[in-house]
N, C-alpha and C. Protein backbone atom coordinates (compact mmCIF):
# COMPACT_ATOMS: atom_id res chain seq x y z
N UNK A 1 2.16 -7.82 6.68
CA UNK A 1 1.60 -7.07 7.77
C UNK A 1 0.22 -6.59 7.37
N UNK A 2 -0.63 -6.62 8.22
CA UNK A 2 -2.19 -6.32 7.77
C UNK A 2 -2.45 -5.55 8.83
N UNK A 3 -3.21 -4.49 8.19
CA UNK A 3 -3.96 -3.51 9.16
C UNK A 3 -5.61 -3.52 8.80
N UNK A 4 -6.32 -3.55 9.77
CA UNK A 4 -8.05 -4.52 9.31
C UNK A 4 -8.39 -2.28 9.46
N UNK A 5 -8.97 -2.25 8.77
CA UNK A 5 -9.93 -0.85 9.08
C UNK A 5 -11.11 -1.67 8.58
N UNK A 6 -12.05 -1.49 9.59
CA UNK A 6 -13.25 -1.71 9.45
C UNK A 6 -14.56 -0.91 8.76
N UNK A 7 -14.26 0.49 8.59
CA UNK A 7 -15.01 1.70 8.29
C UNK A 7 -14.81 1.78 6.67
N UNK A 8 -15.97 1.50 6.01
CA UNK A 8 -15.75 1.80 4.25
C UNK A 8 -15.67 3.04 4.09
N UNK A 9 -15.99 4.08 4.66
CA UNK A 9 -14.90 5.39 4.36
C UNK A 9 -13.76 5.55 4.34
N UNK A 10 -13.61 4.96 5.95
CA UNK A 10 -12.23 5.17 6.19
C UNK A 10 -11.03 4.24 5.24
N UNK A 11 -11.66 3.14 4.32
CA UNK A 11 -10.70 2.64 3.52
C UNK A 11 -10.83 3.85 2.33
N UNK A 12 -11.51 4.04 1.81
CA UNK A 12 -11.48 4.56 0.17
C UNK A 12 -10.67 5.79 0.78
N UNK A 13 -10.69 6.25 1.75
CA UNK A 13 -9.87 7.63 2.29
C UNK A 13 -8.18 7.11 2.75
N UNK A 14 -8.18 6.35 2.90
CA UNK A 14 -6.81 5.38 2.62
C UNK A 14 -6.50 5.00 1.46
N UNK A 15 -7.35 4.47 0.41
CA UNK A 15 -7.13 4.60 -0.99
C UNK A 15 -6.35 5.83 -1.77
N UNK A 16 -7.44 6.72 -1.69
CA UNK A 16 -7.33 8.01 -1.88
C UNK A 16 -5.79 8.75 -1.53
N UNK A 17 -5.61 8.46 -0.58
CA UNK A 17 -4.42 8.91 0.42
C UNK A 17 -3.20 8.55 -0.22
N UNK A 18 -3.13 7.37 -0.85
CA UNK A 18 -1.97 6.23 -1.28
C UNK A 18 -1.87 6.76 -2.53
N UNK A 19 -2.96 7.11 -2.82
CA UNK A 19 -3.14 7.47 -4.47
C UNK A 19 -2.10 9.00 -5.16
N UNK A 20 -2.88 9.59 -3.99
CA UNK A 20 -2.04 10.73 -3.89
C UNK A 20 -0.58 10.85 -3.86
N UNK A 21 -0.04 9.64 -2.33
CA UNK A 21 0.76 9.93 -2.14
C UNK A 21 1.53 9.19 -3.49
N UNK A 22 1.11 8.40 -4.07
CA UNK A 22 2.05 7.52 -5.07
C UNK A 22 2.28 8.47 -6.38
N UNK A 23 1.34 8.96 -6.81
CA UNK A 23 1.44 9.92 -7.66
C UNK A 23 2.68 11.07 -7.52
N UNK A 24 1.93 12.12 -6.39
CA UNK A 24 2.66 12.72 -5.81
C UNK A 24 4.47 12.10 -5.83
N UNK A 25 4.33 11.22 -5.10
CA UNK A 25 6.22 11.07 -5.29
C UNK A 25 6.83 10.53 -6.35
N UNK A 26 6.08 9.69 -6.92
CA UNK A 26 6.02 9.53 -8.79
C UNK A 26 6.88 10.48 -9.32
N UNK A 27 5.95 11.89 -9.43
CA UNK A 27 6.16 12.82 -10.32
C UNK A 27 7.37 13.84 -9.78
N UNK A 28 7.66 13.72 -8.66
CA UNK A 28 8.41 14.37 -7.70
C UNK A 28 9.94 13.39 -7.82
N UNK A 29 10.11 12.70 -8.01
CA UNK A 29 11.20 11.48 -7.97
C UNK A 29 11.72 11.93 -9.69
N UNK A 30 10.52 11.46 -10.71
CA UNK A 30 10.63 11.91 -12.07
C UNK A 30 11.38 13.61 -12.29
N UNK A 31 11.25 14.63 -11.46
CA UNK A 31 11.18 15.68 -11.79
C UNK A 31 12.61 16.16 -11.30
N UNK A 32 13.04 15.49 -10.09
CA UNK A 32 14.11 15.69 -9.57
C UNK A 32 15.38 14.78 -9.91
N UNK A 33 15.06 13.71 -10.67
CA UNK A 33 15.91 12.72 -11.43
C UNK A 33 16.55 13.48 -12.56
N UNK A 34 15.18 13.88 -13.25
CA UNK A 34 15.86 14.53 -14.67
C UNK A 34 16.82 16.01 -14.16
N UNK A 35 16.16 16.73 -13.17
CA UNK A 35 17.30 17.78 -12.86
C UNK A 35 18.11 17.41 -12.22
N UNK A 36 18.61 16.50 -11.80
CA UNK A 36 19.84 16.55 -10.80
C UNK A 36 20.50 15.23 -11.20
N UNK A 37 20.44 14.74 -12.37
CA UNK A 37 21.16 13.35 -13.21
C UNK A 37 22.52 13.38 -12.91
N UNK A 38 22.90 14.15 -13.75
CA UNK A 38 24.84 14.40 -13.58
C UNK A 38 25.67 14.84 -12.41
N UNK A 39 24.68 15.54 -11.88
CA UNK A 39 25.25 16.28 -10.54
C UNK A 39 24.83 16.25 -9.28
N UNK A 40 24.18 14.72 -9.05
CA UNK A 40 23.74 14.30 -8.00
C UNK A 40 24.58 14.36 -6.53
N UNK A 41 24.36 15.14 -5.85
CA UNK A 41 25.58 14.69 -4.75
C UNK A 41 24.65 13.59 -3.48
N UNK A 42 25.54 13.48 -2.57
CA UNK A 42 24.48 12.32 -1.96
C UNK A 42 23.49 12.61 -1.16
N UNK A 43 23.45 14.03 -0.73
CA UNK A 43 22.17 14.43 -0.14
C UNK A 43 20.86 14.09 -1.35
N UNK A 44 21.05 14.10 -2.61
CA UNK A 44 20.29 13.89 -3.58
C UNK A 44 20.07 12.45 -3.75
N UNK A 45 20.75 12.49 -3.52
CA UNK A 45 20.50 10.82 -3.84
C UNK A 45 19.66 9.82 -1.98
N UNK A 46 19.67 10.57 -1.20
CA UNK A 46 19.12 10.53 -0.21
C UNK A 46 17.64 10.95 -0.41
N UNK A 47 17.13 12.04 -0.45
CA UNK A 47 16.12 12.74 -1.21
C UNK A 47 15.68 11.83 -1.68
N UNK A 48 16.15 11.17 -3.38
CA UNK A 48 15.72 10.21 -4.35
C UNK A 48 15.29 8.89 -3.47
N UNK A 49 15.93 8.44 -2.38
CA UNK A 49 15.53 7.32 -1.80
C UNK A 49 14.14 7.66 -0.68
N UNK A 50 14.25 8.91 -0.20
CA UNK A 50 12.95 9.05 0.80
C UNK A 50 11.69 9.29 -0.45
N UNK A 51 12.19 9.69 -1.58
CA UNK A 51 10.80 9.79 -2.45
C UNK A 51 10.09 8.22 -2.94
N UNK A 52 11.53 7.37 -3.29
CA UNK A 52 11.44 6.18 -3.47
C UNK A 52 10.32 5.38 -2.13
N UNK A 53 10.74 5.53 -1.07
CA UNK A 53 10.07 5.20 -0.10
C UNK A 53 8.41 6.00 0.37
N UNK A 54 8.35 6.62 -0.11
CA UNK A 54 7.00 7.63 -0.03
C UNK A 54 6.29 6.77 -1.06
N UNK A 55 6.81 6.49 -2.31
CA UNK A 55 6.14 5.74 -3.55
C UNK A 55 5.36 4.03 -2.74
N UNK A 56 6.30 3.67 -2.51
CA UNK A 56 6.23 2.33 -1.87
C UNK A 56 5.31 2.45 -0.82
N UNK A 57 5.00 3.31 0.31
CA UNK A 57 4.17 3.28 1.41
C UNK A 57 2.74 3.96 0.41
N UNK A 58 2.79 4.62 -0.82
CA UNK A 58 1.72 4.90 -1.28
C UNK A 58 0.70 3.74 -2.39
N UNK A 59 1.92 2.78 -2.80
CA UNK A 59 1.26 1.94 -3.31
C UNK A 59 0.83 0.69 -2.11
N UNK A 60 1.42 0.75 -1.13
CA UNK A 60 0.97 -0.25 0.24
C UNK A 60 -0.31 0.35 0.99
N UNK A 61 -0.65 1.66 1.33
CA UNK A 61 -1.79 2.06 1.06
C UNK A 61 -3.04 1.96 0.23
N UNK A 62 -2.44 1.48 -0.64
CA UNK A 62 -3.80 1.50 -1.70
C UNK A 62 -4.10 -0.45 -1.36
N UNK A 63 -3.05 -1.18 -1.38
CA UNK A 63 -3.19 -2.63 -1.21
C UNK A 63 -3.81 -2.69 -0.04
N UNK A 64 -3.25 -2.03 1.13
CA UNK A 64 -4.46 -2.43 2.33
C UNK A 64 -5.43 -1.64 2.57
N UNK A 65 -6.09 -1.02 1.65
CA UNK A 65 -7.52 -0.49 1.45
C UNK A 65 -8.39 -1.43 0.28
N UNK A 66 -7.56 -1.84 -0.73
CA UNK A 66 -8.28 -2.74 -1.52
C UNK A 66 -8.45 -4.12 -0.89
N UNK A 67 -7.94 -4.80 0.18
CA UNK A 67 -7.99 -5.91 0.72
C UNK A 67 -8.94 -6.10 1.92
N UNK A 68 -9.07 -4.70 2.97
CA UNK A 68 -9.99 -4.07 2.87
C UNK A 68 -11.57 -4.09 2.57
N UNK A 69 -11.29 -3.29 1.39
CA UNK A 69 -12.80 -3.36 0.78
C UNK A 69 -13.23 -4.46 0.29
N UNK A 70 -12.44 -5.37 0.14
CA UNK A 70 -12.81 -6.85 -0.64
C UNK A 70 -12.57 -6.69 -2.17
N UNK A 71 -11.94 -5.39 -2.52
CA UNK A 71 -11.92 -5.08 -4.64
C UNK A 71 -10.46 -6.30 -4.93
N UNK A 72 -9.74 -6.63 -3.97
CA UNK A 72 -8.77 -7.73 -4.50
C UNK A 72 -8.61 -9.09 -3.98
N UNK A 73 -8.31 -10.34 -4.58
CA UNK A 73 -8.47 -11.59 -4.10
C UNK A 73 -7.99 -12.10 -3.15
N UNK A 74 -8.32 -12.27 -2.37
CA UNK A 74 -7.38 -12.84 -0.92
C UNK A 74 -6.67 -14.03 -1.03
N UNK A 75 -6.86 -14.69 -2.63
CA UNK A 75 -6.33 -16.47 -2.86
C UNK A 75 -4.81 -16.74 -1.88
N UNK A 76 -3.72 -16.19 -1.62
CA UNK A 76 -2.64 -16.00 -0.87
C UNK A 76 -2.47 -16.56 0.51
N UNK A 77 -3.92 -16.16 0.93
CA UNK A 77 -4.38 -16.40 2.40
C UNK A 77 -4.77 -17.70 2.37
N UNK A 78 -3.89 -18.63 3.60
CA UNK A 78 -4.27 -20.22 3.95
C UNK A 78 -6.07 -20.17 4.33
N UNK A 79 -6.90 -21.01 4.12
CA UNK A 79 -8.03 -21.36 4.49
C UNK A 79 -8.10 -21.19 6.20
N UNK A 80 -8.86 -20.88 6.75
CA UNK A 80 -9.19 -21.30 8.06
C UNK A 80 -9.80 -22.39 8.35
N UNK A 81 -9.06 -23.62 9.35
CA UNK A 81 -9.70 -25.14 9.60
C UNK A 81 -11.07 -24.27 10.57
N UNK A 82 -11.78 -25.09 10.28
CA UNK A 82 -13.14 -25.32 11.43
C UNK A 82 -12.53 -26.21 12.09
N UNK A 83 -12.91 -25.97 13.75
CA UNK A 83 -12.82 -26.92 14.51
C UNK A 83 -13.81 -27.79 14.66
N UNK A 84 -13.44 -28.97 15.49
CA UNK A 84 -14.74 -29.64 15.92
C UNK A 84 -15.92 -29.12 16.28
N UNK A 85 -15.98 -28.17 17.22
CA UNK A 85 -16.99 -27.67 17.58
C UNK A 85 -18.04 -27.05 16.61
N UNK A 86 -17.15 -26.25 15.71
CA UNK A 86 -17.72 -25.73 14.51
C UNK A 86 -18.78 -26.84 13.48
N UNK A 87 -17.39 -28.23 12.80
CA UNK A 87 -18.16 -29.34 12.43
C UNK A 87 -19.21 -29.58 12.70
N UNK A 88 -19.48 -29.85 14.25
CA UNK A 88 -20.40 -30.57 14.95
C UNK A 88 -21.51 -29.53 14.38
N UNK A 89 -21.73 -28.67 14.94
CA UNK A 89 -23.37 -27.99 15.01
C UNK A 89 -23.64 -27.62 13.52
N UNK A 90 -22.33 -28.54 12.53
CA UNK A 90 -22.66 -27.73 10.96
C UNK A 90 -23.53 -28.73 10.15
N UNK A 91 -23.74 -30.01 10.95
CA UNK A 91 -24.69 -31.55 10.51
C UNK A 91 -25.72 -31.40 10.84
């Protein structure tokens, strides 16, 4: 899924954003793992999965701001054919 932002602010502020948020639930996932190991009940373990998912939309943030800005390789992406029309006026 690709989202095009056209505005080079508005990516590095999507960067930024992802950065945060990945960190942020990083350390928040880490912090609440080690306290609640043994005695997890499943609201916790619910918790552990929305932080899990905060992580993931924060590192997908940062990928469609770097793709984006052009800082990562697009090699993945099929070529676009030129059409004829294109050909023609390219001789």
């Amino acid at each position: 899924m690709a989202l095009l932002l056209r505005s080079r602010i508005g990516n590095v502020i999507l960067a930024v954003v992802g950065a945060i948020y990945a960190v942020c639930a990083l350390v928040m996932l880490c912090y609440f793992v080690a306290g609640t190991w043994q005695a997890a009940s499943m609201t916790d373990r619910l918790l552990q999965a929305a932080l899990v998912f905060s992580l993931i939309c924060g590192i997908w943030f940062i990928d469609l701001a770097t793709r984006n800005l052009g800082l990562r390789s697009t090699r993945d992406r099929a070529p676009v054919p030129a059409t004829a029309a294109v050909r023609a006026t390219a001789h």
